[in-house]
N, C-alpha and C. Protein backbone atom coordinates (compact mmCIF):
# COMPACT_ATOMS: atom_id res chain seq x y z
N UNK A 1 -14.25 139.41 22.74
CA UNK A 1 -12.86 139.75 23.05
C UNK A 1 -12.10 138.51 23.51
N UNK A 2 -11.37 138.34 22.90
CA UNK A 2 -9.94 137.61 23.44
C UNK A 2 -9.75 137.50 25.59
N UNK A 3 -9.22 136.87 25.91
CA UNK A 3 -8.73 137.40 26.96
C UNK A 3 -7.34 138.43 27.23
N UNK A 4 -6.88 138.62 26.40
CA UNK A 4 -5.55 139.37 26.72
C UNK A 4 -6.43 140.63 26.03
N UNK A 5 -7.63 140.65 24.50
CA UNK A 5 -7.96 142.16 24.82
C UNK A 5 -8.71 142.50 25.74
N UNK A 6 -9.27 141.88 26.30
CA UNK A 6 -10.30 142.00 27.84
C UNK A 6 -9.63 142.63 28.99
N UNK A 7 -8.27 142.23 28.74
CA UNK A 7 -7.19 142.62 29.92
C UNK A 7 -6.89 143.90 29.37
N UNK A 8 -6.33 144.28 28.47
CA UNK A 8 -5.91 145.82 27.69
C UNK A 8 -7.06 146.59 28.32
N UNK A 9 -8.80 146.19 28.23
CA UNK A 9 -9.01 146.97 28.06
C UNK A 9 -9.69 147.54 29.25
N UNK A 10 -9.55 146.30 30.35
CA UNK A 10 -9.43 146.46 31.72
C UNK A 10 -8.51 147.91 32.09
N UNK A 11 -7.38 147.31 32.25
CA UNK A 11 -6.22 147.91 32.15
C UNK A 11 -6.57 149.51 31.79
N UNK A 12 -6.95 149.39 30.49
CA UNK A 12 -6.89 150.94 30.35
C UNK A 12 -8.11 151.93 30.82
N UNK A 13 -8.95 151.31 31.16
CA UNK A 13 -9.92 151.51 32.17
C UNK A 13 -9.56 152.47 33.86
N UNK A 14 -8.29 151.58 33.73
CA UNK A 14 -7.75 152.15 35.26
C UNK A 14 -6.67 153.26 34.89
N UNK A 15 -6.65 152.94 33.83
CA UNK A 15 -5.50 154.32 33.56
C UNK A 15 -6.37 156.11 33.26
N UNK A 16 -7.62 155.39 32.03
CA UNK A 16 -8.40 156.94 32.01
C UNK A 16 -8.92 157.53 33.74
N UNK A 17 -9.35 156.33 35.06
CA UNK A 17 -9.53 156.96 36.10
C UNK A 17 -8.60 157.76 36.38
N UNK A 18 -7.14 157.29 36.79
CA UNK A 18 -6.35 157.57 37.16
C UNK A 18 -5.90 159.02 36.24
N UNK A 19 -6.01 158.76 35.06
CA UNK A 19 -5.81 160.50 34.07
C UNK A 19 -6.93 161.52 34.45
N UNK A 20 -8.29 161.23 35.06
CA UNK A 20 -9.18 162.40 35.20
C UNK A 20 -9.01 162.53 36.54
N UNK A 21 -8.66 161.70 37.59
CA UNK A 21 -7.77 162.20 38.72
C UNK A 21 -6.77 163.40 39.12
N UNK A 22 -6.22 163.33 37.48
CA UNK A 22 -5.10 164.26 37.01
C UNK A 22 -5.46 165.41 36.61
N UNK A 23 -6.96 165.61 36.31
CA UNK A 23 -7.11 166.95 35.43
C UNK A 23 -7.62 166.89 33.57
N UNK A 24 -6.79 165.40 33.50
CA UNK A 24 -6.74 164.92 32.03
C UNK A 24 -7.75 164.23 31.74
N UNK A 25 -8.44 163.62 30.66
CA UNK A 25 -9.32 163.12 29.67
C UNK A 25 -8.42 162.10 28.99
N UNK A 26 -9.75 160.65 28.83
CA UNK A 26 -8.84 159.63 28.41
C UNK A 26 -9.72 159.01 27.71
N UNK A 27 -9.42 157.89 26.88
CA UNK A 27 -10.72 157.18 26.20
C UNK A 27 -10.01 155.79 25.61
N UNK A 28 -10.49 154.83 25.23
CA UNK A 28 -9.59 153.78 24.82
C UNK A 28 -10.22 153.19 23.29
N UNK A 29 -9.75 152.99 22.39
CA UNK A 29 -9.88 152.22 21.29
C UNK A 29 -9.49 151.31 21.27
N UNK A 30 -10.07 149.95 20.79
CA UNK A 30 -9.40 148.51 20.60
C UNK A 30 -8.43 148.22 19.71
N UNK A 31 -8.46 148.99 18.37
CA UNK A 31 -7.84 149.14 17.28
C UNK A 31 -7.24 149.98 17.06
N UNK A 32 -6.25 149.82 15.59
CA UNK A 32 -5.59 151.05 15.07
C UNK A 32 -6.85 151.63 14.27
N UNK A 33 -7.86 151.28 13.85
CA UNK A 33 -8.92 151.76 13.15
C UNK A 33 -9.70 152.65 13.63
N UNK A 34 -9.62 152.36 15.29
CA UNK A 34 -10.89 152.95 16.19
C UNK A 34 -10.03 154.02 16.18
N UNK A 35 -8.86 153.81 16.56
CA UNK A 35 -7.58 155.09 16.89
C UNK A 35 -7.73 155.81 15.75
N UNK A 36 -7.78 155.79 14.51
CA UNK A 36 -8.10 156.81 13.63
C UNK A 36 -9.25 157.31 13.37
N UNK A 37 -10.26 156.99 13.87
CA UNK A 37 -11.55 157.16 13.60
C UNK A 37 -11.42 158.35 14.64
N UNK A 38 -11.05 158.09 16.54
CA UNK A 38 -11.10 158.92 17.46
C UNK A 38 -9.90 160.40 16.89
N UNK A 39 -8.81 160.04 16.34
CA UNK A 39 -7.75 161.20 15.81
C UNK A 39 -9.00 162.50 15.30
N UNK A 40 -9.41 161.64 14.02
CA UNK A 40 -10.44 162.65 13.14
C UNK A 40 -11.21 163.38 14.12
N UNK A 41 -11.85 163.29 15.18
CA UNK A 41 -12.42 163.98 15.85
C UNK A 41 -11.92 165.35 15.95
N UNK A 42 -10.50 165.22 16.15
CA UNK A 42 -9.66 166.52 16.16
C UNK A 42 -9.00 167.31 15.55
N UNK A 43 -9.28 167.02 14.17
CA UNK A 43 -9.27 166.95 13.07
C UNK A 43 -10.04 168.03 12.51
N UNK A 44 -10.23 169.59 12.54
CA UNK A 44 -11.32 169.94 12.42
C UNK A 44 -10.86 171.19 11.14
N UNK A 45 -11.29 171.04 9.91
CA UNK A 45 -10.53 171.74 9.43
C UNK A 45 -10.29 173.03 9.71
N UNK A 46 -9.30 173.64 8.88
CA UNK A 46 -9.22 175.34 9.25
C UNK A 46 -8.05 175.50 10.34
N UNK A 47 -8.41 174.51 11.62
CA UNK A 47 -7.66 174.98 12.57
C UNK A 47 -6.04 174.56 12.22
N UNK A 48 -4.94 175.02 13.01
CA UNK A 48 -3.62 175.01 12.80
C UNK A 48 -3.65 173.32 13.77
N UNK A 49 -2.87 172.30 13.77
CA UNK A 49 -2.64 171.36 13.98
C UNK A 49 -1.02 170.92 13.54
N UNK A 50 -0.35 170.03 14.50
CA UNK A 50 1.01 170.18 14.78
C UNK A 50 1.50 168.20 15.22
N UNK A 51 2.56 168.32 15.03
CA UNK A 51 2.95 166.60 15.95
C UNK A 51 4.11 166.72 16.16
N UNK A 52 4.27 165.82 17.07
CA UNK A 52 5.46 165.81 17.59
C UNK A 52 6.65 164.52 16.98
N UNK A 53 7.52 164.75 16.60
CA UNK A 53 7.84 163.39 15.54
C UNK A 53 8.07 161.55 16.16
N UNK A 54 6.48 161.45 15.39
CA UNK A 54 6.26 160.20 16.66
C UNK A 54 6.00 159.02 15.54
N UNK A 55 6.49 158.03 15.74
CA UNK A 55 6.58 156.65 15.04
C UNK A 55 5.01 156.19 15.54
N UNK A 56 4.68 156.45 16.69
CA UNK A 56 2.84 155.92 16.23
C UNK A 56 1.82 156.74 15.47
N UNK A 57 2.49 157.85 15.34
CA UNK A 57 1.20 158.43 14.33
C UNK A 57 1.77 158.31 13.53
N UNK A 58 2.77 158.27 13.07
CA UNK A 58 3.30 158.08 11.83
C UNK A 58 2.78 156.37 11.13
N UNK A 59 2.43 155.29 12.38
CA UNK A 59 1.88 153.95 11.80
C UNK A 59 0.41 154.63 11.54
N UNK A 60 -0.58 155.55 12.14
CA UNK A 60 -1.48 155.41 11.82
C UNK A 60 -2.07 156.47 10.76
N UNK A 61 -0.79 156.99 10.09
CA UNK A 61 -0.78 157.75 8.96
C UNK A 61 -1.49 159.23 9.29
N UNK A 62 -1.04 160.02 10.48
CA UNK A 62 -1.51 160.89 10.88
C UNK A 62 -1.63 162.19 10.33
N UNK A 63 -0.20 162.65 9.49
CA UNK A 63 0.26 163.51 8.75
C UNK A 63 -0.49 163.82 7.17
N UNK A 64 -0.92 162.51 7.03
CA UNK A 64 -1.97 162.57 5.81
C UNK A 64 -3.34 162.76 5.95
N UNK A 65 -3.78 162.57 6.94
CA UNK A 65 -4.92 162.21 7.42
C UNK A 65 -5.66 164.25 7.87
N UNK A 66 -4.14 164.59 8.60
CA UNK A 66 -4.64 166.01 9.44
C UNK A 66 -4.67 166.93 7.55
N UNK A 67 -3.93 166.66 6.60
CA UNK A 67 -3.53 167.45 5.27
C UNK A 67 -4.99 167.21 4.28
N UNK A 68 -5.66 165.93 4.63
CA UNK A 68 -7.25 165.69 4.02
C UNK A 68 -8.32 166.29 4.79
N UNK A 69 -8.03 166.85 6.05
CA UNK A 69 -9.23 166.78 6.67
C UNK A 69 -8.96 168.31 7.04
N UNK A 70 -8.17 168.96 5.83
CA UNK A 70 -8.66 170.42 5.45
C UNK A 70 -7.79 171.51 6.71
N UNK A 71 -6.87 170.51 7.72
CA UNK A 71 -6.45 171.34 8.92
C UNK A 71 -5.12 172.25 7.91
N UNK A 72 -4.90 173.35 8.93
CA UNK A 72 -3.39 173.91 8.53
C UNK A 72 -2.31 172.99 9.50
N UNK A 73 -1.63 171.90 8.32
CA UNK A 73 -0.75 170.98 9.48
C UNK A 73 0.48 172.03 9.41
N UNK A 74 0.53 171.89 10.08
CA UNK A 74 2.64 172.75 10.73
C UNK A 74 3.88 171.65 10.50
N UNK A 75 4.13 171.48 9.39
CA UNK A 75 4.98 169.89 9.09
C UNK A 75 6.32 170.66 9.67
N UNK A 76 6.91 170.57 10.10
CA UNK A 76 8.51 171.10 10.40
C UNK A 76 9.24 170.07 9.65
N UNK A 77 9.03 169.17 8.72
CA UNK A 77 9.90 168.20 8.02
C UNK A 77 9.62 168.96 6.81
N UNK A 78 8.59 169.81 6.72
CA UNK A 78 8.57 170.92 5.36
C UNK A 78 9.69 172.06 4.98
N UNK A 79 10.38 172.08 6.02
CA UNK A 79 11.65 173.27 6.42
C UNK A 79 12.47 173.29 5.59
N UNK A 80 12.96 173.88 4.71
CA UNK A 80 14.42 173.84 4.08
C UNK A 80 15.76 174.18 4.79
N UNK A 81 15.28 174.96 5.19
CA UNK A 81 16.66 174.71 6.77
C UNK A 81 16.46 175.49 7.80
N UNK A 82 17.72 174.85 8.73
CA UNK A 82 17.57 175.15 10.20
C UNK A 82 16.87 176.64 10.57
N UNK A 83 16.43 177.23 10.01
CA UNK A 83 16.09 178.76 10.49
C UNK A 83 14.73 178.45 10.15
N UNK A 84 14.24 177.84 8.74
CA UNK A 84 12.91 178.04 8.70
C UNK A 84 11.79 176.57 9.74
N UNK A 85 12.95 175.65 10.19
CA UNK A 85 11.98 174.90 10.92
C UNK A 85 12.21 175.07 12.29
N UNK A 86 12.99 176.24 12.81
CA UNK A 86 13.10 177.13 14.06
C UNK A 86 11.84 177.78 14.11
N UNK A 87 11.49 178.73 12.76
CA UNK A 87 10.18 179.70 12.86
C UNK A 87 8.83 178.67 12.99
N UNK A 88 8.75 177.46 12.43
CA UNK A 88 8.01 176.75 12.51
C UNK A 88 7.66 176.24 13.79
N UNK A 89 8.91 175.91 14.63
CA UNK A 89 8.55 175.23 15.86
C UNK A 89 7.90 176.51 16.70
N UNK A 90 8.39 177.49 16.01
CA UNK A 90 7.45 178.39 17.02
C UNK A 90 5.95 178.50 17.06
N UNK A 91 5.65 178.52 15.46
CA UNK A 91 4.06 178.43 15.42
C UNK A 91 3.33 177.45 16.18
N UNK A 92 4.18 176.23 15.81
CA UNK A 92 3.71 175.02 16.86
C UNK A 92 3.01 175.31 17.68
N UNK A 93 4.33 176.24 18.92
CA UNK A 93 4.04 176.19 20.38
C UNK A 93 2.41 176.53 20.40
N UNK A 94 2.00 177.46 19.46
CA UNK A 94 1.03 178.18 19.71
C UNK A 94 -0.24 177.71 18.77
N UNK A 95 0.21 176.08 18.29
CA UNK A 95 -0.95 175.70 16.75
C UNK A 95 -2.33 175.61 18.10
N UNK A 96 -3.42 175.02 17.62
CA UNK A 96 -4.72 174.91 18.05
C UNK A 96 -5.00 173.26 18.50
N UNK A 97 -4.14 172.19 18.39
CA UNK A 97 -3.95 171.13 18.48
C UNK A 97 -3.10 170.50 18.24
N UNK A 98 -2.54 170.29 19.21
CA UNK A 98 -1.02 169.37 19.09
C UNK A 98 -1.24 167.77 19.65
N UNK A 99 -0.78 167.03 18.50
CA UNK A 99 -0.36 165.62 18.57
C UNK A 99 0.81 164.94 18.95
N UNK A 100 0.81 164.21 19.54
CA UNK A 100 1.94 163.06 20.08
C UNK A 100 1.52 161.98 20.73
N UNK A 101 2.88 161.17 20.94
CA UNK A 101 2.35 160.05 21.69
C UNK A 101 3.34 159.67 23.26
N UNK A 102 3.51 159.28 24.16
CA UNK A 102 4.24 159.40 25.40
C UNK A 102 5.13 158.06 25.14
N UNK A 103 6.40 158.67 25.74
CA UNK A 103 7.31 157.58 26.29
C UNK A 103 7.12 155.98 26.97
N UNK A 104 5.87 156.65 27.90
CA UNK A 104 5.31 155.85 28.83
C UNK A 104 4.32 156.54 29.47
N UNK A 105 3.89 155.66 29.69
CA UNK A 105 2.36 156.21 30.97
C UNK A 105 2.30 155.18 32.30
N UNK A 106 1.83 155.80 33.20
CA UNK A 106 1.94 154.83 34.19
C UNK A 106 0.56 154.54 34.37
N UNK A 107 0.46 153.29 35.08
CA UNK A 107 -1.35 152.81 35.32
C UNK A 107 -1.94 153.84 36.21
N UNK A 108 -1.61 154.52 36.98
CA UNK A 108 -2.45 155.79 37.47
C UNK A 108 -2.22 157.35 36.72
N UNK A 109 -2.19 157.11 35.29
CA UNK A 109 -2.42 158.45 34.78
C UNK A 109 -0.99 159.26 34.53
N UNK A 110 0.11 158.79 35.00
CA UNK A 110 1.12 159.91 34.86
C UNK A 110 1.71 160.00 33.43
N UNK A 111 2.06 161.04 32.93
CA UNK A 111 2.63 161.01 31.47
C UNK A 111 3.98 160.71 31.66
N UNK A 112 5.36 160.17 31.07
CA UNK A 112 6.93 160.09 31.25
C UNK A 112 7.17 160.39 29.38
N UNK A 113 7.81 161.45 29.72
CA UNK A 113 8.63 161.88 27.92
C UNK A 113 10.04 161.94 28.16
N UNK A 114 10.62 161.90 27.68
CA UNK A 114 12.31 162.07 27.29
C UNK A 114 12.17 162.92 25.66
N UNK A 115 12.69 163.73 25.65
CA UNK A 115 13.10 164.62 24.37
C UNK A 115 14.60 165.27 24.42
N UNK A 116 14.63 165.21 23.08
CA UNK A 116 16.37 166.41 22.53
C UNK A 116 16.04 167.94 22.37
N UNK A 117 15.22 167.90 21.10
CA UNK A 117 14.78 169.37 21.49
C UNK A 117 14.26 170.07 21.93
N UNK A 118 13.31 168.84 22.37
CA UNK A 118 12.29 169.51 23.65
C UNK A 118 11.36 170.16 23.23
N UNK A 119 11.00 170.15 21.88
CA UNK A 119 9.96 171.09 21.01
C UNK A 119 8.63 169.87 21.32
N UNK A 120 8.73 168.79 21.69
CA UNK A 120 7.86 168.48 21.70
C UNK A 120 6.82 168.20 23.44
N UNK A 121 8.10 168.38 24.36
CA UNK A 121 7.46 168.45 25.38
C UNK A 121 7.18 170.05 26.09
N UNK A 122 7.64 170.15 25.11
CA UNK A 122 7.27 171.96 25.17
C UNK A 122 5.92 172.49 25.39
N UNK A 123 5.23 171.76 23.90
CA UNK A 123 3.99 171.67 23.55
C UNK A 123 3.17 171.25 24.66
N UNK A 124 3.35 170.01 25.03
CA UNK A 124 3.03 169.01 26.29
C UNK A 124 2.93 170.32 26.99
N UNK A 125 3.38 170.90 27.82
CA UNK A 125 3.18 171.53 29.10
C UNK A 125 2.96 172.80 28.70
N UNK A 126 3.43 173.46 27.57
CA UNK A 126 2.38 175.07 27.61
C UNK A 126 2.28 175.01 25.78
N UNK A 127 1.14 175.58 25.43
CA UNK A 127 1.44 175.96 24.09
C UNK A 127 0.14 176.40 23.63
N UNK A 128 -0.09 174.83 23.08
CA UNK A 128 -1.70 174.39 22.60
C UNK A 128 -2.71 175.13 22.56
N UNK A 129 -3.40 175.11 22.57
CA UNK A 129 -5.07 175.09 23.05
C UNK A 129 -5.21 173.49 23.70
N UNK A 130 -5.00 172.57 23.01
CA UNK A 130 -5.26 171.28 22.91
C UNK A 130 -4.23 170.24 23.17
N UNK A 131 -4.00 169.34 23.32
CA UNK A 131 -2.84 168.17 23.13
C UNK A 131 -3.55 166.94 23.09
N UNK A 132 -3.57 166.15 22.51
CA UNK A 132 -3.93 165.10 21.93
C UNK A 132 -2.48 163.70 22.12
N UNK A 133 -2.27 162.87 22.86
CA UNK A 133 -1.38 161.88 22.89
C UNK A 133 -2.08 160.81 23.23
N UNK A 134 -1.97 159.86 21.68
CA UNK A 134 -1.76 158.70 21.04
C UNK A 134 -0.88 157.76 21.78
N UNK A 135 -1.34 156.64 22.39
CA UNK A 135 -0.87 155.66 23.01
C UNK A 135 -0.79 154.22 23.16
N UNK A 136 -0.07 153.26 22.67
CA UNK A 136 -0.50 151.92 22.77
C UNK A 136 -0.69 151.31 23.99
N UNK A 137 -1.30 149.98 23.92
CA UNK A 137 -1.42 149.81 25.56
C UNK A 137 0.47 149.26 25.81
N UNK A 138 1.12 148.83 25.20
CA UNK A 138 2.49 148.90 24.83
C UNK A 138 3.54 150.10 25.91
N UNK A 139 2.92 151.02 25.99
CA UNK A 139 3.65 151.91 26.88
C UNK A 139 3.01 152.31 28.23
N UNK A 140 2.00 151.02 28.75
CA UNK A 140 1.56 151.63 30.12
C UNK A 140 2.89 150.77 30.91
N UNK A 141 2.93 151.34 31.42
CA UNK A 141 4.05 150.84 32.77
C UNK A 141 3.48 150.88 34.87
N UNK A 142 3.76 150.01 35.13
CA UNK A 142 3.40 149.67 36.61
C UNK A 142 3.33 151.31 37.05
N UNK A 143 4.62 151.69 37.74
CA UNK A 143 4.62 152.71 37.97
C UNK A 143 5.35 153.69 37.26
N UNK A 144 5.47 154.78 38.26
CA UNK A 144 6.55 155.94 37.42
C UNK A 144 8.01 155.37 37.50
N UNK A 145 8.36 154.67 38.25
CA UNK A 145 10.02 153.92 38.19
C UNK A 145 10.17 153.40 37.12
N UNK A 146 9.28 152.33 36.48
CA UNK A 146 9.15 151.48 35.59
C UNK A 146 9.01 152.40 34.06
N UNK A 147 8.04 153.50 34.28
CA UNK A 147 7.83 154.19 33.44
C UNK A 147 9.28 154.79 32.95
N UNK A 148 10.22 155.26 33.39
CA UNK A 148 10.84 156.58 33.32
C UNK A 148 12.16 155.26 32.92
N UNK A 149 12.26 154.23 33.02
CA UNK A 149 13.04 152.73 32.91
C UNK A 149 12.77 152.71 31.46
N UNK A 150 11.54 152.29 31.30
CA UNK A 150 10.72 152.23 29.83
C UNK A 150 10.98 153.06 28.89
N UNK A 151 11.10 154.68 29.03
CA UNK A 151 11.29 155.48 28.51
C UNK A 151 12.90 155.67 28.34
N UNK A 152 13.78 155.25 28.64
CA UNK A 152 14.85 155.14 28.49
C UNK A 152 15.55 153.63 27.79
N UNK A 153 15.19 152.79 28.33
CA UNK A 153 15.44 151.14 27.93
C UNK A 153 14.52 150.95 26.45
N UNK A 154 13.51 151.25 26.55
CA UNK A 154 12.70 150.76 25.62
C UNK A 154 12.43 151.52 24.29
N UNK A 155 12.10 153.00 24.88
CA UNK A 155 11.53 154.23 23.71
C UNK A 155 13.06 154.49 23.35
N UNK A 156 13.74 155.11 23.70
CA UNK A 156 15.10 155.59 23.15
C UNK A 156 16.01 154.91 22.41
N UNK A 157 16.26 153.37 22.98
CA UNK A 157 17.40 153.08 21.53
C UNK A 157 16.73 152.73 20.51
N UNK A 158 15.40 152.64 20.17
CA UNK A 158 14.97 152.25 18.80
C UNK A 158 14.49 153.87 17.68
N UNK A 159 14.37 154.63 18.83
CA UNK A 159 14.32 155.98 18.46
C UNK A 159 15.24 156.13 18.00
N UNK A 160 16.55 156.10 18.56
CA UNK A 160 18.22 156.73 18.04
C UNK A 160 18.21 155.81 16.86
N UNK A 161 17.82 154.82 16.67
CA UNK A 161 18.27 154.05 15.64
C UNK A 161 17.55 154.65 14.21
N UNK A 162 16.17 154.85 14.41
CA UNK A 162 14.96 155.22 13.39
C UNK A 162 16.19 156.61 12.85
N UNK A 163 16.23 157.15 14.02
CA UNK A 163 17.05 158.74 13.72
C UNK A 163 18.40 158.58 13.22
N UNK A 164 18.92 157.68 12.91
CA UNK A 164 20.36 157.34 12.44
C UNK A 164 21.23 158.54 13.25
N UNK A 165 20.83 158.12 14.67
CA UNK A 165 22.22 158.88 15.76
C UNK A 165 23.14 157.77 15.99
N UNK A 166 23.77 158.17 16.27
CA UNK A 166 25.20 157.51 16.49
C UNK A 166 25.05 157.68 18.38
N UNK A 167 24.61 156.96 19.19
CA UNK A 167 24.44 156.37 20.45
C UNK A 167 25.13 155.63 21.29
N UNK A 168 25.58 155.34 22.52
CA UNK A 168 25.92 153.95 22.60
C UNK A 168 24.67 153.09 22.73
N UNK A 169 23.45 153.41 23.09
CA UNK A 169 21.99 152.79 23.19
C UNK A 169 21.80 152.36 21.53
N UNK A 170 22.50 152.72 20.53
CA UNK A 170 21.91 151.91 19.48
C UNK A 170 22.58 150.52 19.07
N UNK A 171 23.75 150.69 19.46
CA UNK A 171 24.37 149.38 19.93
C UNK A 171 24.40 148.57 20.88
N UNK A 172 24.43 149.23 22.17
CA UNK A 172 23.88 148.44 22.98
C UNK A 172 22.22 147.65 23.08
N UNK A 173 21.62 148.18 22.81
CA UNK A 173 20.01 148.18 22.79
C UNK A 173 19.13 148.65 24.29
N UNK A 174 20.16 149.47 25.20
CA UNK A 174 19.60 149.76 26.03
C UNK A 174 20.57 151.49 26.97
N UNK A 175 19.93 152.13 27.60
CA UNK A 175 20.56 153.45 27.73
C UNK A 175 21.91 152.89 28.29
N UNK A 176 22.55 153.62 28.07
CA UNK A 176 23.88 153.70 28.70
C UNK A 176 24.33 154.98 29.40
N UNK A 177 23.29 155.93 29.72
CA UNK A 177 23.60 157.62 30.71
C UNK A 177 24.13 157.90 29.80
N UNK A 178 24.72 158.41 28.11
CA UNK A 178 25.57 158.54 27.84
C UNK A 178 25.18 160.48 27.89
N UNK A 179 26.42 161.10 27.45
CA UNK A 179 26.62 162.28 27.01
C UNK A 179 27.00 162.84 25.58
N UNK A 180 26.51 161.74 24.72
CA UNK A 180 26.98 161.85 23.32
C UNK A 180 26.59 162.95 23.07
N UNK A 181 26.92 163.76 21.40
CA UNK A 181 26.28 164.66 21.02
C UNK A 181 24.89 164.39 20.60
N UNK A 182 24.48 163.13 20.29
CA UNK A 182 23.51 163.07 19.50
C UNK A 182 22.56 162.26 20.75
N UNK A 183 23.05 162.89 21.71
CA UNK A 183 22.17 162.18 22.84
C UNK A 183 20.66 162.61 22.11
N UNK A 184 19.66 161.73 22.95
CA UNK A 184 18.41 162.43 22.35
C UNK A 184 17.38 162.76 24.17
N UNK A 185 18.23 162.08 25.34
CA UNK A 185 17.98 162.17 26.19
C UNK A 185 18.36 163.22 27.35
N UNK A 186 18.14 164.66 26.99
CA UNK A 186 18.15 165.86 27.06
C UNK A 186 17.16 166.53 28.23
N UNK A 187 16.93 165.99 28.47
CA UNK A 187 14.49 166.76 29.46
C UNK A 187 13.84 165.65 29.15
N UNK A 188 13.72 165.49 30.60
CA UNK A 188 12.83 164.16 30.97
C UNK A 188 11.37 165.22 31.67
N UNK A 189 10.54 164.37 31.05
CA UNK A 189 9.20 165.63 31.27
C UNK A 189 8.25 164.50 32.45
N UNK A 190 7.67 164.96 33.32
CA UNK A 190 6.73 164.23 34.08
C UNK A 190 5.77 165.22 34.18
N UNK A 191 4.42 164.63 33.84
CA UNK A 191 3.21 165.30 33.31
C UNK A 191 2.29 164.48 34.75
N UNK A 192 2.53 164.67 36.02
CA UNK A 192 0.93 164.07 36.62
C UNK A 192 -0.05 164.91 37.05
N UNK A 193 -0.14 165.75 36.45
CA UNK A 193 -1.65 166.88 36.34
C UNK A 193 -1.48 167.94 35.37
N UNK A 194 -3.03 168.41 35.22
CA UNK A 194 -3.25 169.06 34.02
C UNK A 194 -3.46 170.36 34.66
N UNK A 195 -3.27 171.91 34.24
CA UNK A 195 -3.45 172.49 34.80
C UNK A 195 -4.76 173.10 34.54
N UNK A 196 -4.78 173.24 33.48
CA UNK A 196 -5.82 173.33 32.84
C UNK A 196 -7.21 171.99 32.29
N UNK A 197 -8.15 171.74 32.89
CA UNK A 197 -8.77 170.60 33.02
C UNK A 197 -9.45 170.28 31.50
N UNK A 198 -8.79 169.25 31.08
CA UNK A 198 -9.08 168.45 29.80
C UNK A 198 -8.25 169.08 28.40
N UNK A 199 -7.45 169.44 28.99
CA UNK A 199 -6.36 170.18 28.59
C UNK A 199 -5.86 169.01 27.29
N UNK A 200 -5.32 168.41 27.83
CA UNK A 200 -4.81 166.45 27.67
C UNK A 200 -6.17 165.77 27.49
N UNK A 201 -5.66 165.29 26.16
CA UNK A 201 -6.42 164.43 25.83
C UNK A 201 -5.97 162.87 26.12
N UNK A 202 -5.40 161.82 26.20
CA UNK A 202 -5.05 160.67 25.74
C UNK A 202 -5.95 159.38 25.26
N UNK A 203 -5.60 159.29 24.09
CA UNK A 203 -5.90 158.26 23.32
C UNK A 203 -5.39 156.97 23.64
N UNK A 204 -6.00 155.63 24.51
CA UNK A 204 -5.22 154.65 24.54
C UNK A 204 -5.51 153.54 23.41
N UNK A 205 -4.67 152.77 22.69
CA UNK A 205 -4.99 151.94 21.56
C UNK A 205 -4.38 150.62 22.37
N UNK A 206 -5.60 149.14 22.18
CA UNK A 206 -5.37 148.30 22.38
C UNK A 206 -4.36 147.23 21.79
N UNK A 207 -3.33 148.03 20.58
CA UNK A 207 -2.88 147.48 20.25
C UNK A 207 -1.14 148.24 20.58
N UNK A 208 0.29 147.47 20.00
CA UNK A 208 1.29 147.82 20.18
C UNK A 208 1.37 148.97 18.56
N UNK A 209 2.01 150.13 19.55
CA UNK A 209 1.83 151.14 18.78
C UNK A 209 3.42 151.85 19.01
N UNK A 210 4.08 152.34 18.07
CA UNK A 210 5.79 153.01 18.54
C UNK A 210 6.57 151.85 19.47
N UNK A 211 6.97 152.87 19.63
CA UNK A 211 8.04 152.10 20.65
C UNK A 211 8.17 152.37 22.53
């Protein structure tokens, strides 16, 4: 190892303590390779499986991956319109494994999300059977201040941008509180315990993963 991956993987070392502190389950991969190798685990066919619309599984080709490995994926980008990917988000709530990846995490375990529709931190806190969130070492943050900073400064204007919203964060390159319509910063979710133990999975990847 490198010294800076020695440090990642230090680092994320103190974060899985700090997540089974929480209730949660954690594990770290060095790679985007290892990170798909650990996904497949959950991967099991038959069962219903779901994501939350996330630019790191989307780098590690997640959507193709859950459609080979025989699962029923819940695509809500399959919808022809607003009513049928309403009925969809409902199945979600209730698929057998739900995927995503966090805003931020803090080095003692806490989750930080920001969502619009909230379908995805929905999932996060009741739904599942399972939750599964995909993480680079890219989104650990000092603390929850820093975190919930991160998740606003960092995750959101490149989000609004991917999403072709009209923001002042996509011009600016950083939040501005705004109240637009196309805000996407709607429910700010803080996850520091599980209620259910191993409920939460998190995946940390030693590499920069989303945003």
């Amino acid at each position: 190892m490198t010294p800076l991956e020695q440090s990642r993987c230090n680092l994320a070392q103190t974060v899985i303590k700090g997540l089974e502190r929480r209730n949660m389950t954690g594990e770290y991969c060095a790679t985007r390779d290892d990170a798909k190798a650990a996904i497949a685990r959950f991967l099991i066919p038959g069962t219903s499986v779901a994501a939350g619309g996330s630019a790191t599984l989307g780098e590690l080709g997640f959507a193709e991956a859950a459609k080979a490995a025989g699962c029923n994926f819940l695509d809500r980008f399959a919808a022809a319109t607003p009513e049928e990917q309403r009925e969809i988000f409902k199945e979600i709530l209730f698929c057998d494994t739900y995927f995503m990846s966090t805003n931020a995490i803090t080095q003692d375990g806490v989750l930080v999300n920001i969502d619009g529709n909230c379908n995805r931190i929905s999932a996060l806190a009741f739904g599942p059977e399972k939750v599964v969130v995909v993480a680079g070492m890219n989104k650990v943050a000092p603390d929850l201040d820093s975190a919930v900073k991160r998740a606003r400064n960092e995750a959101a204007p490149p989000n609004c941008i991917r999403l072709g919203l009209d923001t002042p964060c996509t011009k600016l390159g950083k939040c501005a509180d705004c109240s637009s319509p196309d805000c996407i910063c709607c429910q700010f979710l803080i996850t520091r315990r599980s209620r259910v133990k191993g409920r939460i999975h998190v995946i940390l990847v030693g590499q920069d993963l989303g945003f």
